[in-house]
Protein backbone atom coordinates (compact mmCIF):
# COMPACT_ATOMS: atom_id res chain seq x y z
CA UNK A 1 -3.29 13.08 13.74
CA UNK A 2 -3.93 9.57 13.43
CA UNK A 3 -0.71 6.69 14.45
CA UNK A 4 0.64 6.46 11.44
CA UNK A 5 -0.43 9.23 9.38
CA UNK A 6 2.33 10.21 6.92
CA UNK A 7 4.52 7.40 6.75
CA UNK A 8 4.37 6.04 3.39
CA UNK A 9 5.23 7.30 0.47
CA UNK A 10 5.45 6.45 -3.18
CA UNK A 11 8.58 6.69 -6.04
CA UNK A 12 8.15 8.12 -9.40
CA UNK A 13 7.42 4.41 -11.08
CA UNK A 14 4.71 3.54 -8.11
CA UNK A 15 2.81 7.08 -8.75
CA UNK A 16 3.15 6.48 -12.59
CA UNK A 17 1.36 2.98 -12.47
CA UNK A 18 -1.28 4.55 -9.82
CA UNK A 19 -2.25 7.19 -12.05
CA UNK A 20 -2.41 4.40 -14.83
CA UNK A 21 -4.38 2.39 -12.32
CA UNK A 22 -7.28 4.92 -11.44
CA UNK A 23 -7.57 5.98 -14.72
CA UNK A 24 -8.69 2.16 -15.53
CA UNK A 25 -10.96 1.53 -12.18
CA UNK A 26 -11.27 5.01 -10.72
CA UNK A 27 -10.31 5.87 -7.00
CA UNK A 28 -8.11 3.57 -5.25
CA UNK A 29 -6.93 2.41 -1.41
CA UNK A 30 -4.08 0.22 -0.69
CA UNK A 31 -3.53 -1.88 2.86
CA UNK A 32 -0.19 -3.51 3.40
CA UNK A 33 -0.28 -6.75 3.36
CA UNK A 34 0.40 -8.81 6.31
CA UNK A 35 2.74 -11.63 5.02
CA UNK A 36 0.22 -14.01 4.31
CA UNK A 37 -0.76 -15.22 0.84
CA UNK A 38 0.24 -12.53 -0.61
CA UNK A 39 3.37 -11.95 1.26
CA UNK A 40 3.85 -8.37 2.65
CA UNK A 41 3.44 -6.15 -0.30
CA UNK A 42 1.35 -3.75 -0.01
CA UNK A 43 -1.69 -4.51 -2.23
CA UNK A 44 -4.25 -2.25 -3.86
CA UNK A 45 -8.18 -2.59 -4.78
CA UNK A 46 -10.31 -0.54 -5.85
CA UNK A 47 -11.99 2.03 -3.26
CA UNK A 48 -14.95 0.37 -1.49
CA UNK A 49 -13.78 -2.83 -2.04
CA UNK A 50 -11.73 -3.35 0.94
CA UNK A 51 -13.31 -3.94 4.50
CA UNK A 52 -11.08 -1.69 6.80
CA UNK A 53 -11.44 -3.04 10.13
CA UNK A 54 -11.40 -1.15 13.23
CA UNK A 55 -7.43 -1.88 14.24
CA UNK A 56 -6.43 -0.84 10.49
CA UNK A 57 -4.36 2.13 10.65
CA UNK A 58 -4.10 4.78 8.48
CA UNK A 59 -0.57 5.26 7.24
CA UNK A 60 -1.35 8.35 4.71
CA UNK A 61 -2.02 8.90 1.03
CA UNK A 62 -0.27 8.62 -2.19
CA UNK A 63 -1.12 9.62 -5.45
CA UNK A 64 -5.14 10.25 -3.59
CA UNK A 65 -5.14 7.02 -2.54
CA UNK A 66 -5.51 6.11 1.32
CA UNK A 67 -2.85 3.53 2.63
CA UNK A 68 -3.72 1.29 5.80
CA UNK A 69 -2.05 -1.41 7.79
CA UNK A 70 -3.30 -3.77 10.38
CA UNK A 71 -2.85 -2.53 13.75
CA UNK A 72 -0.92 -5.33 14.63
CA UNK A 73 1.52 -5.14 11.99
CA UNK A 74 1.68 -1.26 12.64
CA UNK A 75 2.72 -2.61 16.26
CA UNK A 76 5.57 -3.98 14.74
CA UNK A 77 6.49 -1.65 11.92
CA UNK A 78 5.72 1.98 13.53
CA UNK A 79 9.17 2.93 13.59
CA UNK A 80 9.50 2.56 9.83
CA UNK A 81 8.36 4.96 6.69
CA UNK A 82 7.13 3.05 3.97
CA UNK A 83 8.29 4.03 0.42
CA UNK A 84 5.59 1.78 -2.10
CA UNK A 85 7.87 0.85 -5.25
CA UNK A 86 6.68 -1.35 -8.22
CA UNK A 87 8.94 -3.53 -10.18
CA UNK A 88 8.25 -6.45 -13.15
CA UNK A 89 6.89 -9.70 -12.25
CA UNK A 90 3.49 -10.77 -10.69
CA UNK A 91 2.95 -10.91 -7.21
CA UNK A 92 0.87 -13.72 -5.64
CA UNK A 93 -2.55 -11.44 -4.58
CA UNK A 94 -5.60 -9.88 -6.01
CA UNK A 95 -3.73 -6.75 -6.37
CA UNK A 96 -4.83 -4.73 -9.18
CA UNK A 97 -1.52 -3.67 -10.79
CA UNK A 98 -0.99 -7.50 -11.57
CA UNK A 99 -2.41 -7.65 -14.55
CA UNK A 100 0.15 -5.15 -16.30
CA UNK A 101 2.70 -7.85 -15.39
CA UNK A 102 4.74 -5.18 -12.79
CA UNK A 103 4.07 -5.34 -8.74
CA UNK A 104 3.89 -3.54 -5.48
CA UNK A 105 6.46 -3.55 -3.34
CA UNK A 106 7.79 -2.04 0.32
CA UNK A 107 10.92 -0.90 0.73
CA UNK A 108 11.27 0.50 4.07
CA UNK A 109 13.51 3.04 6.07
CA UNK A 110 13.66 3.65 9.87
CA UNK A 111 12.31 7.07 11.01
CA UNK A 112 11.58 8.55 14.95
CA UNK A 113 8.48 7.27 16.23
């Protein structure tokens, strides 16, 4: 099993606008963001559009969509389950649920390691 396989997870609204999503622009992977630009929501492209590196862990799927997170920020964050909510407003990436004028978020619960 990979680091962080199986630690993120999606509610009902998140799934909803993911199976909205990849019915628009097919199959799907999201990486959490970092905290950059686009602050540290997690952020989703469409599949083969996103370099993952070689220190990008895989956290687990939703909806059929792989979920990743740099390897440094999974340093940080291992001892955490994300839960991938949306919620109105536009967030500040190339994220491609901005458009429908909702975003991605992380909300976040401590788990064993």
């Amino acid at each position: 099993m990979e680091p962080g396989l199986d630690r993120v997870e999606v509610t009902p609204a998140a799934a909803e606008m993911i199976r909205r999503l990849k019915a628009q622009h097919g199959d799907l992977v999201f990486h959490q963001s970092g905290g950059c630009c686009d602050g540290s929501a997690p952020m989703c492209y469409p599949a083969g559009e996103l370099r993952i590196g070689a220190h990008d862990v895989k956290l687990g799927e939703v909806e059929g969509c792989e979920v990743y997170i740099g390897g440094q920020q999974w340093e940080r964050w291992q001892h955490t389950r994300l839960v991938i909510d949306v919620v109105p407003g536009r967030g500040a990436g190339f994220s491609l649920e901005a458009p429908e004028g909702v975003r991605f978020l992380t909300r976040s619960c401590v788990v064993d390691p």
